[in-house]
Protein backbone atom coordinates (compact mmCIF):
# COMPACT_ATOMS: atom_id res chain seq x y z
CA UNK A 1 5.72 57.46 3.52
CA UNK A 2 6.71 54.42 5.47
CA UNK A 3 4.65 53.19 8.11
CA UNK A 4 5.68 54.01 11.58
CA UNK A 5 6.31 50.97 13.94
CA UNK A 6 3.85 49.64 16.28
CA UNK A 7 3.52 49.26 19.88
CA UNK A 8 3.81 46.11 21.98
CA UNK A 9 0.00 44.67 22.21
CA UNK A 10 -1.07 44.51 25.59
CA UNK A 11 -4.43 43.60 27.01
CA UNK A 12 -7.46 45.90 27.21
CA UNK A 13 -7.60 46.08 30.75
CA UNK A 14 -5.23 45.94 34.12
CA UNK A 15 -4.65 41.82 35.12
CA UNK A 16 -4.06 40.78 38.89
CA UNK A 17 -4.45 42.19 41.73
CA UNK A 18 -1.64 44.54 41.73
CA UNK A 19 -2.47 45.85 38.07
CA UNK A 20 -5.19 47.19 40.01
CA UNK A 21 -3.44 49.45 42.19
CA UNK A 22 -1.45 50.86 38.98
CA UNK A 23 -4.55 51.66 37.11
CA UNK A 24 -6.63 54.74 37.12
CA UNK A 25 -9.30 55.11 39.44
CA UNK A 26 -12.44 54.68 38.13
CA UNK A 27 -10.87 53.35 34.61
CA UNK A 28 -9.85 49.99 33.51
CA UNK A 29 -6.67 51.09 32.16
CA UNK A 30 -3.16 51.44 33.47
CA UNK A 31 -1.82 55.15 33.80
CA UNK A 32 1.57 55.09 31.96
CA UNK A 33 4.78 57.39 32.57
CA UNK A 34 5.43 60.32 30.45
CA UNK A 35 8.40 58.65 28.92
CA UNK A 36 6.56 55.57 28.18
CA UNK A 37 3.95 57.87 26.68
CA UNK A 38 6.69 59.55 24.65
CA UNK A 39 8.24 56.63 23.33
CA UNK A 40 5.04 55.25 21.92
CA UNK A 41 4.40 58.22 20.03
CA UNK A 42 7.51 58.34 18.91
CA UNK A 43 7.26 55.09 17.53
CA UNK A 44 4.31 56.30 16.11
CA UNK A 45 5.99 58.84 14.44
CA UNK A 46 4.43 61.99 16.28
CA UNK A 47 5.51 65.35 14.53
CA UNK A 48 7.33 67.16 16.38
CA UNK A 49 9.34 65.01 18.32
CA UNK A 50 7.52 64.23 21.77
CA UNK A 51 9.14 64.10 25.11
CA UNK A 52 8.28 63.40 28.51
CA UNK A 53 8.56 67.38 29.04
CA UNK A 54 5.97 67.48 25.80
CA UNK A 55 3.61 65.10 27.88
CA UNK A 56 4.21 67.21 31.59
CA UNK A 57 3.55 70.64 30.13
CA UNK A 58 1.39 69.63 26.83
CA UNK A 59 -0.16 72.16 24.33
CA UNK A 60 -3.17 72.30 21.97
CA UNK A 61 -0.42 71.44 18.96
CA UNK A 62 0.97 68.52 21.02
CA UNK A 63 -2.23 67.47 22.10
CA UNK A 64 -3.15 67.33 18.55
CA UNK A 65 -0.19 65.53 17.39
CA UNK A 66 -0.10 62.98 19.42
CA UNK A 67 -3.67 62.69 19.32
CA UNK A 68 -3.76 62.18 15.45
CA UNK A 69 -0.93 59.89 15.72
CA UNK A 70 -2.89 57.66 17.64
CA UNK A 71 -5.65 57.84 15.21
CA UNK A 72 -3.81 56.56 12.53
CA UNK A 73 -2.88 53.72 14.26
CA UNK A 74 -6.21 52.85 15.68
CA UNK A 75 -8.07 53.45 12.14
CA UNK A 76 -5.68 52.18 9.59
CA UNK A 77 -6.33 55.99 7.87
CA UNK A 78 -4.40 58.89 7.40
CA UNK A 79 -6.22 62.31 8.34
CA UNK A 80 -5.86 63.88 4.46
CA UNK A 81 -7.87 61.04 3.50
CA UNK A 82 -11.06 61.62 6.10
CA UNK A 83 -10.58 65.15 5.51
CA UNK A 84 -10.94 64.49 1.30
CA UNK A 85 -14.18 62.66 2.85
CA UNK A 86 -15.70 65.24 4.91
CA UNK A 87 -15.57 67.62 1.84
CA UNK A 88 -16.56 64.93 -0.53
CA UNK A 89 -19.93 64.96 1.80
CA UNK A 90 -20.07 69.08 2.18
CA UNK A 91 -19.77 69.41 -1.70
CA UNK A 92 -22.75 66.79 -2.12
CA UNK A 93 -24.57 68.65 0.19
CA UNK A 94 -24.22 71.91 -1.98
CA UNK A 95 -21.96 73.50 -0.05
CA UNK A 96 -19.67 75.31 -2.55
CA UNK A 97 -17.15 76.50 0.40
CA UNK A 98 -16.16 73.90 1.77
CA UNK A 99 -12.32 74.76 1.79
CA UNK A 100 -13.33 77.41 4.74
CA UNK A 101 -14.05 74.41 7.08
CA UNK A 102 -10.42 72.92 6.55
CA UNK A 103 -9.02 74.14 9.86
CA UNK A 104 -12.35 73.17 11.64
CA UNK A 105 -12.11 69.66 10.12
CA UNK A 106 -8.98 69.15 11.70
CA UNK A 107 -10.03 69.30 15.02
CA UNK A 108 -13.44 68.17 14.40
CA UNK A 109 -12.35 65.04 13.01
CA UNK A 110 -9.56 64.16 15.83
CA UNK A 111 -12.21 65.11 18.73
CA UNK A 112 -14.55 62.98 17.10
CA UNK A 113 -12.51 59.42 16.49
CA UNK A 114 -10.81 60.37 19.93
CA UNK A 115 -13.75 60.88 21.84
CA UNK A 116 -15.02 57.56 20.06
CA UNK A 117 -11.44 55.71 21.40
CA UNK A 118 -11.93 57.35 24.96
CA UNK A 119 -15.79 55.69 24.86
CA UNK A 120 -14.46 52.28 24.38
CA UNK A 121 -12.30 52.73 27.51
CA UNK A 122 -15.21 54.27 29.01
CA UNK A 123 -14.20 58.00 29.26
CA UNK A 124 -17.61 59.74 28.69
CA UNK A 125 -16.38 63.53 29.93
CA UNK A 126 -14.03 64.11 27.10
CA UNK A 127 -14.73 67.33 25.37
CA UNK A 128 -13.26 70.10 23.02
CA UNK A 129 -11.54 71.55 26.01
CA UNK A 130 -9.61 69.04 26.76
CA UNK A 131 -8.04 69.81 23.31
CA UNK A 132 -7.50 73.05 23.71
CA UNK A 133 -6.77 73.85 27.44
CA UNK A 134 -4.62 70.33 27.82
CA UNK A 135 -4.66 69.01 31.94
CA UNK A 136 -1.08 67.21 32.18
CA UNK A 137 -2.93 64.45 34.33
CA UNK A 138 -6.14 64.39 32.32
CA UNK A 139 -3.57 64.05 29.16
CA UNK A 140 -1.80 61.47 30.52
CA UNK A 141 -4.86 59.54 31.41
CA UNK A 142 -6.47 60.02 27.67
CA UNK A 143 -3.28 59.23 26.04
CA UNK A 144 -3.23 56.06 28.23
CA UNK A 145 -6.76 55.04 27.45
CA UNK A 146 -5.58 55.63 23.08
CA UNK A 147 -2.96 53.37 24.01
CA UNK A 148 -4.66 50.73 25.85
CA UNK A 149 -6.67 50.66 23.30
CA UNK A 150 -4.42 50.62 20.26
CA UNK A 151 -1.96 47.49 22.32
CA UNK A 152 -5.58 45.93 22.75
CA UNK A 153 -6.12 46.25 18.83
CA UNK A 154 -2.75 45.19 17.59
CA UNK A 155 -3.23 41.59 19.87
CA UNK A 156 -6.34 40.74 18.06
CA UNK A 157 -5.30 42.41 14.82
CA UNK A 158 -2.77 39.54 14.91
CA UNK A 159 -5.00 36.55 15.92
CA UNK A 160 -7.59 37.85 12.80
CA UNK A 161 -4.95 38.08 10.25
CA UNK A 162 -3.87 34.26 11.46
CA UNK A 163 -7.49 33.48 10.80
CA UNK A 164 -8.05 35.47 7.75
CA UNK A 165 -4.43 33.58 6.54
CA UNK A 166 -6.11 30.46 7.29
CA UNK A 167 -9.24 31.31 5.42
CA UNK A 168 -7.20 31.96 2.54
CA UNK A 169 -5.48 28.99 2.30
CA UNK A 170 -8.99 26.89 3.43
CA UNK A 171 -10.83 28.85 0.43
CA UNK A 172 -7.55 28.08 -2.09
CA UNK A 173 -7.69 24.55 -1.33
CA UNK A 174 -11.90 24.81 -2.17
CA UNK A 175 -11.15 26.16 -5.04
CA UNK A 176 -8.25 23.91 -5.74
CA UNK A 177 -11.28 20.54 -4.96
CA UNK A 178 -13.66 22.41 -7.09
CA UNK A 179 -11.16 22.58 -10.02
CA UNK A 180 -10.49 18.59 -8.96
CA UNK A 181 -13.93 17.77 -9.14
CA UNK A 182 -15.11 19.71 -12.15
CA UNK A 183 -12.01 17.37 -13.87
CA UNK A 184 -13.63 13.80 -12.29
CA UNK A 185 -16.77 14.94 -13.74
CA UNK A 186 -15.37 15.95 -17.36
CA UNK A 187 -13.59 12.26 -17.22
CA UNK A 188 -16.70 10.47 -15.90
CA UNK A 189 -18.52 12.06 -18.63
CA UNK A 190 -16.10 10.60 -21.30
CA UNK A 191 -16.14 7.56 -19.56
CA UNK A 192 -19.92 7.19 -19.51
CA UNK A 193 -19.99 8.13 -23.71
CA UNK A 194 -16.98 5.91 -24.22
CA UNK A 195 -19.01 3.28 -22.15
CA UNK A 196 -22.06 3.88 -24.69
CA UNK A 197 -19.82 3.56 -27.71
CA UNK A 198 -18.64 0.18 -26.12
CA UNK A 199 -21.60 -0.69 -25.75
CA UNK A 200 -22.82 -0.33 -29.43
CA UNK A 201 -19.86 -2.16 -30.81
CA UNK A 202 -20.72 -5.36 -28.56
CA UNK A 203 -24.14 -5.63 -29.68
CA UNK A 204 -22.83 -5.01 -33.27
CA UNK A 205 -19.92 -8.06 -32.60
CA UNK A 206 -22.92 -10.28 -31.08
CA UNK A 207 -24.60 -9.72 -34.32
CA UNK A 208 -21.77 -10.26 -36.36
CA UNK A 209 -21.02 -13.47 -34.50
CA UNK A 210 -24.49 -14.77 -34.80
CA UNK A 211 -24.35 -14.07 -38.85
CA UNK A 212 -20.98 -15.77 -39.07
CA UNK A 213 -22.44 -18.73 -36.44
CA UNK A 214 -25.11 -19.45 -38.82
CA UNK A 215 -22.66 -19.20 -41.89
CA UNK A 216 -20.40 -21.80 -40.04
CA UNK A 217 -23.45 -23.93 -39.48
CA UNK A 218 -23.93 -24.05 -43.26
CA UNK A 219 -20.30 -24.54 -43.77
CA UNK A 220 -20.17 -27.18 -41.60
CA UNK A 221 -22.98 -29.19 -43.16
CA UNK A 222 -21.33 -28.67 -46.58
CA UNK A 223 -18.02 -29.75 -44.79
CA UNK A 224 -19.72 -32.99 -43.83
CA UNK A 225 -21.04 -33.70 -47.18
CA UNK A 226 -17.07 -33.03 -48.69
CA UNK A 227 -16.28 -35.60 -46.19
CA UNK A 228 -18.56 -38.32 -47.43
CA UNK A 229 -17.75 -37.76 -50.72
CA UNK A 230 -14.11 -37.68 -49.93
CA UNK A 231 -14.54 -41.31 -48.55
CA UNK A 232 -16.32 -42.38 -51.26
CA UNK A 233 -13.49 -41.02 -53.66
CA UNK A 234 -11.26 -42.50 -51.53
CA UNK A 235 -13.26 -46.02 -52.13
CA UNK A 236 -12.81 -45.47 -55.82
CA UNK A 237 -9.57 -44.61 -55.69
CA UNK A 238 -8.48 -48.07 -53.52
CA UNK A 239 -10.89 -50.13 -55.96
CA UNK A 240 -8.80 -48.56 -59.22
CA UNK A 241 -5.46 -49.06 -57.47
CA UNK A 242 -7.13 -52.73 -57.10
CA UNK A 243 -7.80 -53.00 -60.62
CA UNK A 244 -4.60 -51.12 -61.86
CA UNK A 245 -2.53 -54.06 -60.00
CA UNK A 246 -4.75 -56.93 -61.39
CA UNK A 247 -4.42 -55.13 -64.98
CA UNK A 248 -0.58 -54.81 -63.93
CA UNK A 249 -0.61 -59.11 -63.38
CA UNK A 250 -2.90 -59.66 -66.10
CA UNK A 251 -0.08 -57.84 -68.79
CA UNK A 252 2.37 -59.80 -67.28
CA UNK A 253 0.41 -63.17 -67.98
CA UNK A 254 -0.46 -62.23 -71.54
CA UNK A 255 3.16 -61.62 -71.40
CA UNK A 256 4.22 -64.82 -71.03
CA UNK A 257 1.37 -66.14 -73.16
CA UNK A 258 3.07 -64.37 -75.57
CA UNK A 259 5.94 -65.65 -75.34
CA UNK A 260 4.56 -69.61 -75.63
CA UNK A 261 2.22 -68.64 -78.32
CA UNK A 262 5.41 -67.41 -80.46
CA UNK A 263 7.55 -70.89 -79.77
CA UNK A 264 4.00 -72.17 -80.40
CA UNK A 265 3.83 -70.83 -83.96
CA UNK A 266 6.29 -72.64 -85.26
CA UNK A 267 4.66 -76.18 -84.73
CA UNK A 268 1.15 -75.57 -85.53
CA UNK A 269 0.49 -71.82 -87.62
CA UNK A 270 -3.31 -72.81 -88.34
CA UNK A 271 -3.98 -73.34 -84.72
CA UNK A 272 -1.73 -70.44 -83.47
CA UNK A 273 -3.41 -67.85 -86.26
CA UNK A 274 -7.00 -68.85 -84.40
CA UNK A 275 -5.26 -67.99 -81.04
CA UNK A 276 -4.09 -65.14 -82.68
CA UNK A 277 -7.42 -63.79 -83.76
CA UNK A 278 -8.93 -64.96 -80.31
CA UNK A 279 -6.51 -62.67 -78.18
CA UNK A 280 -6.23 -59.91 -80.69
CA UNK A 281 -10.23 -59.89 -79.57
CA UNK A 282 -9.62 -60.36 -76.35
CA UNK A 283 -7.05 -57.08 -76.64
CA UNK A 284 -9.62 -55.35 -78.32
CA UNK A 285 -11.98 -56.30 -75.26
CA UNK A 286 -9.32 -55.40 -72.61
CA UNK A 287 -8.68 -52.04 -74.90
CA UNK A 288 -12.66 -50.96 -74.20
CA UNK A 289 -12.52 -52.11 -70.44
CA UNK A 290 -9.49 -50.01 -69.60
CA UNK A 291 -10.91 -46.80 -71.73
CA UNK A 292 -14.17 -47.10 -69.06
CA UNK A 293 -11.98 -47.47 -66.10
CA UNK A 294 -9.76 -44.55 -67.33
CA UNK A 295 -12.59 -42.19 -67.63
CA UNK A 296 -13.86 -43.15 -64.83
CA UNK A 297 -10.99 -42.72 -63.20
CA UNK A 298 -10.60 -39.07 -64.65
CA UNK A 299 -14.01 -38.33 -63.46
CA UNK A 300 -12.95 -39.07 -59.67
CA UNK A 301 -9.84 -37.18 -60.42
CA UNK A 302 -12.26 -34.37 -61.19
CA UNK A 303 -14.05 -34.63 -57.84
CA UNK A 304 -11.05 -35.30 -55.77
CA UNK A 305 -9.69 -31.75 -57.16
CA UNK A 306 -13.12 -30.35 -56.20
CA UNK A 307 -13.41 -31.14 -52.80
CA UNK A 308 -9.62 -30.43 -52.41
CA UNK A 309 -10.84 -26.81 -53.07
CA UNK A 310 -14.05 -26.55 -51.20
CA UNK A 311 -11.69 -28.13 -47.90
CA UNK A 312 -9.30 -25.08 -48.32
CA UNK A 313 -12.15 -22.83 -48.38
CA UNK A 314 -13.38 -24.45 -45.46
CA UNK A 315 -9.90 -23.79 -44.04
CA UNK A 316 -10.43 -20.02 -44.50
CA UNK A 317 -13.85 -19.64 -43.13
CA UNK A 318 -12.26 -21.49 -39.80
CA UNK A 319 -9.66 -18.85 -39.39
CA UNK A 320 -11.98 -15.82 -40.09
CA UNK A 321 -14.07 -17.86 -37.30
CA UNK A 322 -11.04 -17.48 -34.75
CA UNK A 323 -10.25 -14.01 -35.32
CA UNK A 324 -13.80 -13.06 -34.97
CA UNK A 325 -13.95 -14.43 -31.40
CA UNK A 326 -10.92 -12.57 -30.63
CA UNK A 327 -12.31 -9.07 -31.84
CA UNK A 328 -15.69 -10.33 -29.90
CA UNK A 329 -13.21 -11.57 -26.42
CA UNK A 330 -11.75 -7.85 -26.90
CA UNK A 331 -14.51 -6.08 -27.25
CA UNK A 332 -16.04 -7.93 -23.86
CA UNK A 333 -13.00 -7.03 -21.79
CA UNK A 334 -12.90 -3.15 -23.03
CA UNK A 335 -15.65 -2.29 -20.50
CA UNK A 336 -13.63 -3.55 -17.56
CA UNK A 337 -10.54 -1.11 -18.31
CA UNK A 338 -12.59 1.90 -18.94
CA UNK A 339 -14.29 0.98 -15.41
């Protein structure tokens, strides 16, 4: 069923000096009306109903209700479940009638947490008789000290379950920079083996550089012998555009000789027939010279071609060159953003 309602916490003990005068003499606790009695076990939810009456002219079956009321409260149990207990421990012990001590266990267990209640509020004379032949004063005053007591409880019930709700939330927010850690250490692991990796592919790039270093060395060396034989085809080719524009004035002269030999002819055929013969020779000559020169001309042709190829090879090494140091520039600044 539903919990009864509590009391008001109050302190264990009478505060000031005039608490004094109210409490019991001898005792450490305040002696409370009958109707404040009443109304606390009626909050407790004492069966029957009690009264102030109930508390001025009490009886062994109000004595026992309010007294297990007040039990309930104190413990946190309900007496069915320290009764299943008790004969939980009689059957271990071998006792095989244990259902005969149910009425004893009733008042055996309430005398016993009572008188334990009445010991804290340093009662020691409470005994079976006051459970059976119920004193209106004594009543009062144990019912006062189960109260004290119980008001005493509820204040510090409340101050623990602040702490034990602090505890809570201190141990979820462990847990929570356990979980936090345990994740930093997963990613610095990564990090670390990603770090490694890195690592590896720089000294790989340094080798690569130093292979394609030397290969630019050679490159380089066979780039400066293209360049002296460019210049030196470039020579040639000046000294046969040279030649090609002396050949060019020389046509034009024999040209023109042409032309006087052929008004010459007329006047003197014997002399112009030995001219003849000498420049047909001389045509003959100029015939062998220019077949040299054009072969030789052809030949530098040849070599121009070639070294216009090796230079756009030369081109292609440069720019594999460049986009090696970029892969290498890369690969440097990668361990700075995994740091």
């Amino acid at each position: 069923g539903p919990r009864p309602a509590r009391p008001r916490p109050s302190a264990p003990g009478p505060r000031g000096p005039r608490a004094g005068a109210m409490a019991l003499k001898g005792h450490s606790f305040k002696m409370l009306a009958p109707k404040d009695i009443a109304d606390v076990m009626n909050i407790l939810g004492a069966h029957p109903t009690v009264t102030s009456e109930a508390i001025d002219k009490p009886t062994p079956e109000i004595v026992q209700s309010c007294v297990q009321a007040l039990i309930q409260f104190a413990y946190d149990a309900d007496l069915p479940e320290v009764k299943a207990h008790a004969h939980g421990i009689l059957q271990r012990h071998g006792d095989q009638h244990a259902d005969v001590y149910d009425e004893v266990l009733d008042v055996v267990c309430l005398f016993r947490t009572s008188k334990q209640l009445l010991a804290i509020n340093r009662v020691e004379d409470y005994s079976l008789k006051d459970m059976w032949e119920p004193h209106p004063k004594r009543f009062r005053m144990m019912l006062s000290a189960m109260i004290n007591f119980c008001r005493y409880k509820e204040n510090k019930c409340a101050i623990i379950t602040g702490m034990k709700d602090a505890l809570q939330g201190l141990d979820a927010e462990r847990m929570e920079h356990l979980d936090i850690a345990k994740d930093m250490d997963q990613s610095l692991f990564a990090a670390q083996e990603k770090h490694k990796q890195e690592l590896q592919d720089i000294r790989d790039a340094e080798m690569e550089v130093q292979r394609v270093q030397a290969e630019v060395d050679k490159l380089q060396k066979a780039r400066q012998s293209a360049d002296r034989v460019v210049e030196e085809a470039e020579s040639a080719l000046a000294a046969a555009k040279e030649w090609t524009r002396q050949h060019e004035e020389q046509r034009e002269q024999t040209r023109e000789q042409v032309v006087q030999l052929q008004g010459q002819i007329a006047e003197s055929p014997e002399g112009i027939e030995q001219e003849i013969r000498e420049a047909q020779e001389a045509v003959r000559e100029e015939r062998r010279r220019l077949e040299d020169r054009s072969n030789e001309k052809r030949s530098r042709t040849q070599r121009v071609q070639v070294l216009g190829r090796l230079e756009e090879q030369l081109d292609t090494v440069r720019d594999g060159q460049m986009q090696l140091a970029q892969t290498v520039e890369a690969c440097a600044a990668a361990p700075g953003r995994g740091g």
